[in-house]
PDB file of N, CA and C in Angstrom:
ATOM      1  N   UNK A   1     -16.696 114.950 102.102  1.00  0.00           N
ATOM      2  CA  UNK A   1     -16.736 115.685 103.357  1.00  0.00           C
ATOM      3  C   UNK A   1     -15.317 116.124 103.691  1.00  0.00           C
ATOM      4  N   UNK A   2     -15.136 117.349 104.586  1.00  0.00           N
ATOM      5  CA  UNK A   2     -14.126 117.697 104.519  1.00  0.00           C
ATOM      6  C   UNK A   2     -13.552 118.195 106.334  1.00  0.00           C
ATOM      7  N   UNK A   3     -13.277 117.726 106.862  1.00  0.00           N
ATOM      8  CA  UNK A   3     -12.596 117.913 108.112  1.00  0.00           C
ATOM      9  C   UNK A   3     -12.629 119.266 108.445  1.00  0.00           C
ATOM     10  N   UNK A   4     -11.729 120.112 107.460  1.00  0.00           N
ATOM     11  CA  UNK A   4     -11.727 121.808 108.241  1.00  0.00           C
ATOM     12  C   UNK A   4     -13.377 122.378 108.307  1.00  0.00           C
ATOM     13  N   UNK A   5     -14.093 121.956 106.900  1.00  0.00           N
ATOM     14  CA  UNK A   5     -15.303 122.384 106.538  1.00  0.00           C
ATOM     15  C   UNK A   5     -16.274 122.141 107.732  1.00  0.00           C
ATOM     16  N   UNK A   6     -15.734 120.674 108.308  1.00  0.00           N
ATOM     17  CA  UNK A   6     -16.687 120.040 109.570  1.00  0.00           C
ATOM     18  C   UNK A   6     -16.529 121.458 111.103  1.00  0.00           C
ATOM     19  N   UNK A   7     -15.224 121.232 110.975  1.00  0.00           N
ATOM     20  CA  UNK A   7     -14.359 122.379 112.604  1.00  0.00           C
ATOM     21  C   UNK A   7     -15.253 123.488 112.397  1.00  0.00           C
ATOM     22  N   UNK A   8     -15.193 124.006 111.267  1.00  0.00           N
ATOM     23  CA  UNK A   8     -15.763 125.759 111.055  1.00  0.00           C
ATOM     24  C   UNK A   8     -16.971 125.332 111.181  1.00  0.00           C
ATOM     25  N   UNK A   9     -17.877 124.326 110.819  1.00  0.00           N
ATOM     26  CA  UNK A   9     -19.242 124.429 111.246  1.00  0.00           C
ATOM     27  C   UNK A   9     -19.431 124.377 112.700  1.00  0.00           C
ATOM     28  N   UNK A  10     -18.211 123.495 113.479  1.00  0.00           N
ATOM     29  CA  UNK A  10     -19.173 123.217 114.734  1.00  0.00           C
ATOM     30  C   UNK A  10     -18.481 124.375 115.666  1.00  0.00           C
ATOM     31  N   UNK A  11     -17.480 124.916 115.298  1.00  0.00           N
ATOM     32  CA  UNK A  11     -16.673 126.408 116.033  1.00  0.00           C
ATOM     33  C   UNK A  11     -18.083 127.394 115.565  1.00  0.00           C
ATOM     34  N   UNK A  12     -18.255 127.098 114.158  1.00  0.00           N
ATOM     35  CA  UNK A  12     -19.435 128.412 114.128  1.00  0.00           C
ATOM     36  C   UNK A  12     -21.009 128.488 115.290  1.00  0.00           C
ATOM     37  N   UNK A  13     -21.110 126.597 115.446  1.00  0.00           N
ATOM     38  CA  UNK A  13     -22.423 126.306 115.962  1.00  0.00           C
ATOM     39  C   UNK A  13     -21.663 127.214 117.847  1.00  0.00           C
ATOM     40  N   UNK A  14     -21.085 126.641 118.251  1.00  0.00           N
ATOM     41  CA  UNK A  14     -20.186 126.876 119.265  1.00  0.00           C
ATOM     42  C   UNK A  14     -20.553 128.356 119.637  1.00  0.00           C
ATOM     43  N   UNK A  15     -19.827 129.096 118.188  1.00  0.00           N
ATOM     44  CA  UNK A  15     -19.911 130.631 118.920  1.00  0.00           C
ATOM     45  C   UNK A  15     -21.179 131.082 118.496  1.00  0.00           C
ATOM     46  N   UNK A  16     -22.182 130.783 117.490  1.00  0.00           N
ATOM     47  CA  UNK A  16     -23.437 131.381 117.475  1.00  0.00           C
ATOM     48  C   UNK A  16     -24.156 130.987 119.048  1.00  0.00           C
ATOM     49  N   UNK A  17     -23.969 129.567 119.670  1.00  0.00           N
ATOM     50  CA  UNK A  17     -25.049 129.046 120.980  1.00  0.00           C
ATOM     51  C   UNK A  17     -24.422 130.118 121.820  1.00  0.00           C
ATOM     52  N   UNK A  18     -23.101 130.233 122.167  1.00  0.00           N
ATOM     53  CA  UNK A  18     -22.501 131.082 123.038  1.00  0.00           C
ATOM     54  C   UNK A  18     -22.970 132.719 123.206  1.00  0.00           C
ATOM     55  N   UNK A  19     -23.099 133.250 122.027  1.00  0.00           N
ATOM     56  CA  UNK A  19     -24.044 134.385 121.632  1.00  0.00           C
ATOM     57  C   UNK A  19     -24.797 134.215 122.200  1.00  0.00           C
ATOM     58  N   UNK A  20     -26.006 133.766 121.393  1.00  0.00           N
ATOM     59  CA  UNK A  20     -27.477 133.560 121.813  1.00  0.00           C
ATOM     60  C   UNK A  20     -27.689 133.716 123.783  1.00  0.00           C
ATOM     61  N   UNK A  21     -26.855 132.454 124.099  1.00  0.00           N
ATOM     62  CA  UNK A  21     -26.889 132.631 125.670  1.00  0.00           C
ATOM     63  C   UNK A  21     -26.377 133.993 126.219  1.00  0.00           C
ATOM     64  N   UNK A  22     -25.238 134.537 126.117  1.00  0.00           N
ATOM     65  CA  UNK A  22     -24.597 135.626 126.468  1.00  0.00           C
ATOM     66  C   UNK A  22     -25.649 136.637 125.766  1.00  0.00           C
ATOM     67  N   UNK A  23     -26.866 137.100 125.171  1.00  0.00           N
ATOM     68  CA  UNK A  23     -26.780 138.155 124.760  1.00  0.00           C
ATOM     69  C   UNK A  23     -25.716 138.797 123.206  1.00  0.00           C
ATOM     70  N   UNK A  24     -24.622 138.107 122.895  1.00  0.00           N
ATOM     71  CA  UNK A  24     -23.742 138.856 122.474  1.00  0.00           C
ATOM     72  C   UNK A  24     -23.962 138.846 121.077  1.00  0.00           C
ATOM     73  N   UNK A  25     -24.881 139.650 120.066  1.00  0.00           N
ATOM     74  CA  UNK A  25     -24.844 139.427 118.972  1.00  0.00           C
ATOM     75  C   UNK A  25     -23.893 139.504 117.814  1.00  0.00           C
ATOM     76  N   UNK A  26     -22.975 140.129 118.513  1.00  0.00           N
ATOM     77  CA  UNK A  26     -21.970 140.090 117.424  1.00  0.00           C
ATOM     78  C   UNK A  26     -21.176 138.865 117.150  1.00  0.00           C
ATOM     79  N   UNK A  27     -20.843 138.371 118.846  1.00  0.00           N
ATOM     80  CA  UNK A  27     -20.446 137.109 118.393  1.00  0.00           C
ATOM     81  C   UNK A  27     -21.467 135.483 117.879  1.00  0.00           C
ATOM     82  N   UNK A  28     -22.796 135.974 117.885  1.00  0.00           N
ATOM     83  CA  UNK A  28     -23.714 135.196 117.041  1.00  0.00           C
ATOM     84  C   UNK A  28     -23.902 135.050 115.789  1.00  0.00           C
ATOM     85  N   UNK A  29     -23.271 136.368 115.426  1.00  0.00           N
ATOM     86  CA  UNK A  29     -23.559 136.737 114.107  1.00  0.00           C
ATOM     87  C   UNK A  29     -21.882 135.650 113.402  1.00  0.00           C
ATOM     88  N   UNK A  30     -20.689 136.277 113.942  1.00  0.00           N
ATOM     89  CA  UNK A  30     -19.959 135.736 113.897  1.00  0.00           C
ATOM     90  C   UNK A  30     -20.189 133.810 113.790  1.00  0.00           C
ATOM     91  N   UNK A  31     -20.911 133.385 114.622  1.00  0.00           N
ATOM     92  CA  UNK A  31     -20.817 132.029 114.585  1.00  0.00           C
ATOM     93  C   UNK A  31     -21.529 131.804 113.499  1.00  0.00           C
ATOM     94  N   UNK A  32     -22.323 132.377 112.924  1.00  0.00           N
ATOM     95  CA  UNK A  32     -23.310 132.123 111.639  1.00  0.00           C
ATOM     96  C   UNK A  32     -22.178 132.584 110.286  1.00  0.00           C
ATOM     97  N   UNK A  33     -21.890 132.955 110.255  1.00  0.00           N
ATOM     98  CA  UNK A  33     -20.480 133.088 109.270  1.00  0.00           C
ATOM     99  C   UNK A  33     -19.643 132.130 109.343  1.00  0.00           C
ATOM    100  N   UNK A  34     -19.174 131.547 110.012  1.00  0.00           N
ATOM    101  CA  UNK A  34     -18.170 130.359 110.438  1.00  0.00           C
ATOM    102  C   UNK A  34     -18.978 129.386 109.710  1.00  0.00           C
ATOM    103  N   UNK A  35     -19.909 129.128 110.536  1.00  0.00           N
ATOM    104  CA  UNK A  35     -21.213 128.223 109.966  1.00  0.00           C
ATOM    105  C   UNK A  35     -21.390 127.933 108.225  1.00  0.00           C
ATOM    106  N   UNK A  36     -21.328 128.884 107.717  1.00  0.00           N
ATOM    107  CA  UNK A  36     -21.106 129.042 106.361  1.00  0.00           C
ATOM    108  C   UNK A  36     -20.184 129.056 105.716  1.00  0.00           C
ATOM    109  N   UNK A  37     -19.259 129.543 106.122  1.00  0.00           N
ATOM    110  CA  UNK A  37     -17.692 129.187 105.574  1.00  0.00           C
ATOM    111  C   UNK A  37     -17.874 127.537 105.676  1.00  0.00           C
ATOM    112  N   UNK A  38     -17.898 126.811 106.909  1.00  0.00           N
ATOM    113  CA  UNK A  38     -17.661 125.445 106.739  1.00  0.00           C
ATOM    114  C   UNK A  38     -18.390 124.952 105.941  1.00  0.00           C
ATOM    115  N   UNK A  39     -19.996 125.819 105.300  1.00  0.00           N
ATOM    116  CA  UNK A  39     -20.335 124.891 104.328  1.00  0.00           C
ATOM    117  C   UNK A  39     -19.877 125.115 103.443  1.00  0.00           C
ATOM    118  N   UNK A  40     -19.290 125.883 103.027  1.00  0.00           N
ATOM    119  CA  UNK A  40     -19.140 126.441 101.537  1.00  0.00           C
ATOM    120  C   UNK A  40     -17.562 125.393 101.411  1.00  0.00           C
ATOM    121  N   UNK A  41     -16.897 125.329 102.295  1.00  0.00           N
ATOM    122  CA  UNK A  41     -15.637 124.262 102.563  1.00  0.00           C
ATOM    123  C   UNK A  41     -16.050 122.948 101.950  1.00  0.00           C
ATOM    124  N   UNK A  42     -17.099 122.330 102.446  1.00  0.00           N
ATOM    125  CA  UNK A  42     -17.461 121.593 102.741  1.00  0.00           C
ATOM    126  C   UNK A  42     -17.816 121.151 101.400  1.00  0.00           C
ATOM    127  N   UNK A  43     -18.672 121.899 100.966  1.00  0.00           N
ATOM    128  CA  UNK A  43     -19.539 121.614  99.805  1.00  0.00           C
ATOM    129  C   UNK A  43     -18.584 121.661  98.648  1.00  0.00           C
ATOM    130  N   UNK A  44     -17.083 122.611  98.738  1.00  0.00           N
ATOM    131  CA  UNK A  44     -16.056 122.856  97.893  1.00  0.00           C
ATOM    132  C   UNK A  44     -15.020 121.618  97.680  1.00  0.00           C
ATOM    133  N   UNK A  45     -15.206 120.853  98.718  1.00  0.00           N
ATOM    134  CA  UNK A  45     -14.570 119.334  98.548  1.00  0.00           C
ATOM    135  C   UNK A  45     -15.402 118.390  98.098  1.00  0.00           C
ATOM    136  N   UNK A  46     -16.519 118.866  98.468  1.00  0.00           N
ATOM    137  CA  UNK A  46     -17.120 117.773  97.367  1.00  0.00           C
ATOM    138  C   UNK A  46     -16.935 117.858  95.969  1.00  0.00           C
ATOM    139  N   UNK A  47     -17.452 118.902  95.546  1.00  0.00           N
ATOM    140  CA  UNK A  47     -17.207 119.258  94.424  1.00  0.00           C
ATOM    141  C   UNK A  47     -15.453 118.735  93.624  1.00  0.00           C
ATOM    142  N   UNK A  48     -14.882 119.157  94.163  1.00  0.00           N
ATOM    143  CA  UNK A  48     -13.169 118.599  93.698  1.00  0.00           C
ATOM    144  C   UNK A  48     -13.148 117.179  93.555  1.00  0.00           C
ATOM    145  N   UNK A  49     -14.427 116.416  94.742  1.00  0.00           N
ATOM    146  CA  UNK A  49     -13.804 114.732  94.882  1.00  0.00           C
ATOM    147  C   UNK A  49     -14.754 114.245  93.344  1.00  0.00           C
ATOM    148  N   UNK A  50     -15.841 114.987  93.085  1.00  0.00           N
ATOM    149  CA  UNK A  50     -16.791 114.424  91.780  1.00  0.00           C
ATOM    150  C   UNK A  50     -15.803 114.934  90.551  1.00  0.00           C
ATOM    151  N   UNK A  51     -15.162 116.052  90.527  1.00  0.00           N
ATOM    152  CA  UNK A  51     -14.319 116.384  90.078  1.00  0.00           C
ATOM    153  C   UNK A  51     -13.595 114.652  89.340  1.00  0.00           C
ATOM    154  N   UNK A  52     -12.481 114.847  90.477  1.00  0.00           N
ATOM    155  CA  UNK A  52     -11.246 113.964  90.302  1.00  0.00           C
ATOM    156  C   UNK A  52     -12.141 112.386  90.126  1.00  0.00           C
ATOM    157  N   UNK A  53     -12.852 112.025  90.000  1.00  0.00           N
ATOM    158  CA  UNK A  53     -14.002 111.107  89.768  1.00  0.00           C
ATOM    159  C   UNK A  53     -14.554 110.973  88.638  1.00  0.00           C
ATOM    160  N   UNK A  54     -14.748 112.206  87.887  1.00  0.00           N
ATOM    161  CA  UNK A  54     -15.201 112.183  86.637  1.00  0.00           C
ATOM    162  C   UNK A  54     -14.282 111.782  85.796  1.00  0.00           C
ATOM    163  N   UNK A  55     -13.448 112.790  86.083  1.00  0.00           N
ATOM    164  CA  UNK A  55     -11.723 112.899  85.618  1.00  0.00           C
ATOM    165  C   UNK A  55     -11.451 111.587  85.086  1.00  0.00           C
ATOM    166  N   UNK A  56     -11.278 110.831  86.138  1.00  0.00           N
ATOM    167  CA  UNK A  56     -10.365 108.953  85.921  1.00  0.00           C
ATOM    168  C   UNK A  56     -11.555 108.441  84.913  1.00  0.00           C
ATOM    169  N   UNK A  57     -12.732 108.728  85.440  1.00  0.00           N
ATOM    170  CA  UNK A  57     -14.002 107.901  84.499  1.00  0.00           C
ATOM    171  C   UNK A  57     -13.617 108.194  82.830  1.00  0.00           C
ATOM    172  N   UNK A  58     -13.079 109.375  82.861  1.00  0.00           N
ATOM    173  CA  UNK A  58     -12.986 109.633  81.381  1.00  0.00           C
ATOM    174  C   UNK A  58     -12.124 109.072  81.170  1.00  0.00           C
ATOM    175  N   UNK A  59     -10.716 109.506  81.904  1.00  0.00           N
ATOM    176  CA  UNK A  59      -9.389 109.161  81.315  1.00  0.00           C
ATOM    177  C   UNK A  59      -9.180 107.507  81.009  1.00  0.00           C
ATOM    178  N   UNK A  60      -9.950 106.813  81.967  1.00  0.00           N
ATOM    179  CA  UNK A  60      -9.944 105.155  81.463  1.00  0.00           C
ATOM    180  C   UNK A  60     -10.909 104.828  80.411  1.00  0.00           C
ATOM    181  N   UNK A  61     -12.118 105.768  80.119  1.00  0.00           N
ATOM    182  CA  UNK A  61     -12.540 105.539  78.916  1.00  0.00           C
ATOM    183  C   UNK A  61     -11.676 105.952  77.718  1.00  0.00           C
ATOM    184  N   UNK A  62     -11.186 106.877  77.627  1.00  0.00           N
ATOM    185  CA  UNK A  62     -10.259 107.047  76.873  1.00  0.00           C
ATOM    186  C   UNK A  62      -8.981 106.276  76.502  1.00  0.00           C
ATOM    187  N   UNK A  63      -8.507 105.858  77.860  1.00  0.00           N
ATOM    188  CA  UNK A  63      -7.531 104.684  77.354  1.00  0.00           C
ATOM    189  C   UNK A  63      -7.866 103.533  76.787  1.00  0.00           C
ATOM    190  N   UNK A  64      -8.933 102.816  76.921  1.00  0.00           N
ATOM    191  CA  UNK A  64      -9.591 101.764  76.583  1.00  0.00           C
ATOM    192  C   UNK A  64      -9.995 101.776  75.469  1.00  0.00           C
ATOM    193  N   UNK A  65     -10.075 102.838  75.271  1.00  0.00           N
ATOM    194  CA  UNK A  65     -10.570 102.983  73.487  1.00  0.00           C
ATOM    195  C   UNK A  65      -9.479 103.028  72.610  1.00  0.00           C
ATOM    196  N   UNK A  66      -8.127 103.456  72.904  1.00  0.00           N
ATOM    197  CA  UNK A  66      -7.114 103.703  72.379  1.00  0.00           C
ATOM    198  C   UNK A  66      -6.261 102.036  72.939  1.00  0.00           C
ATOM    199  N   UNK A  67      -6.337 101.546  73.673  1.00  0.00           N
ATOM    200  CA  UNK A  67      -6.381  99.971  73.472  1.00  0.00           C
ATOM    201  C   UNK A  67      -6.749  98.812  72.788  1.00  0.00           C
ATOM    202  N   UNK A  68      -7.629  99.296  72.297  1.00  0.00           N
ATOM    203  CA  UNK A  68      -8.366  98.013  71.541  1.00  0.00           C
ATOM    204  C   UNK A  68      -7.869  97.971  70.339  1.00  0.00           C
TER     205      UNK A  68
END
């Protein structure tokens, strides 16, 4: 999970409700973009943390084998 990824979702939830109430679709539309940026954030740190996860899994299999 990723902190900025979290802000842009709930700034997006923020300005899409604000829309909706106001009438203002542009800035609804806007909050639904935000909304998505934070997932795509979001989902982009995950990805890096399975990443750097796999990464060590190998690299200590690899050392361990070259240990013995």
């Amino acid at each position: 999970m990723t902190i900025s990824g979290k802000k842009e979702q709930i700034k997006g939830r923020v300005k899409e409700a604000t829309g909706v109430l106001t009438g203002d679709k542009k800035l609804e539309r806007e909050g639904k973009v935000d909304r998505a940026a934070g997932n795509i954030k979001e989902k982009a740190g995950e990805l890096v943390d399975d990443v750097k996860k796999t990464t060590e899994k190998v690299v200590d299999k690899v050392k361990s084998t070259f240990e013995r």
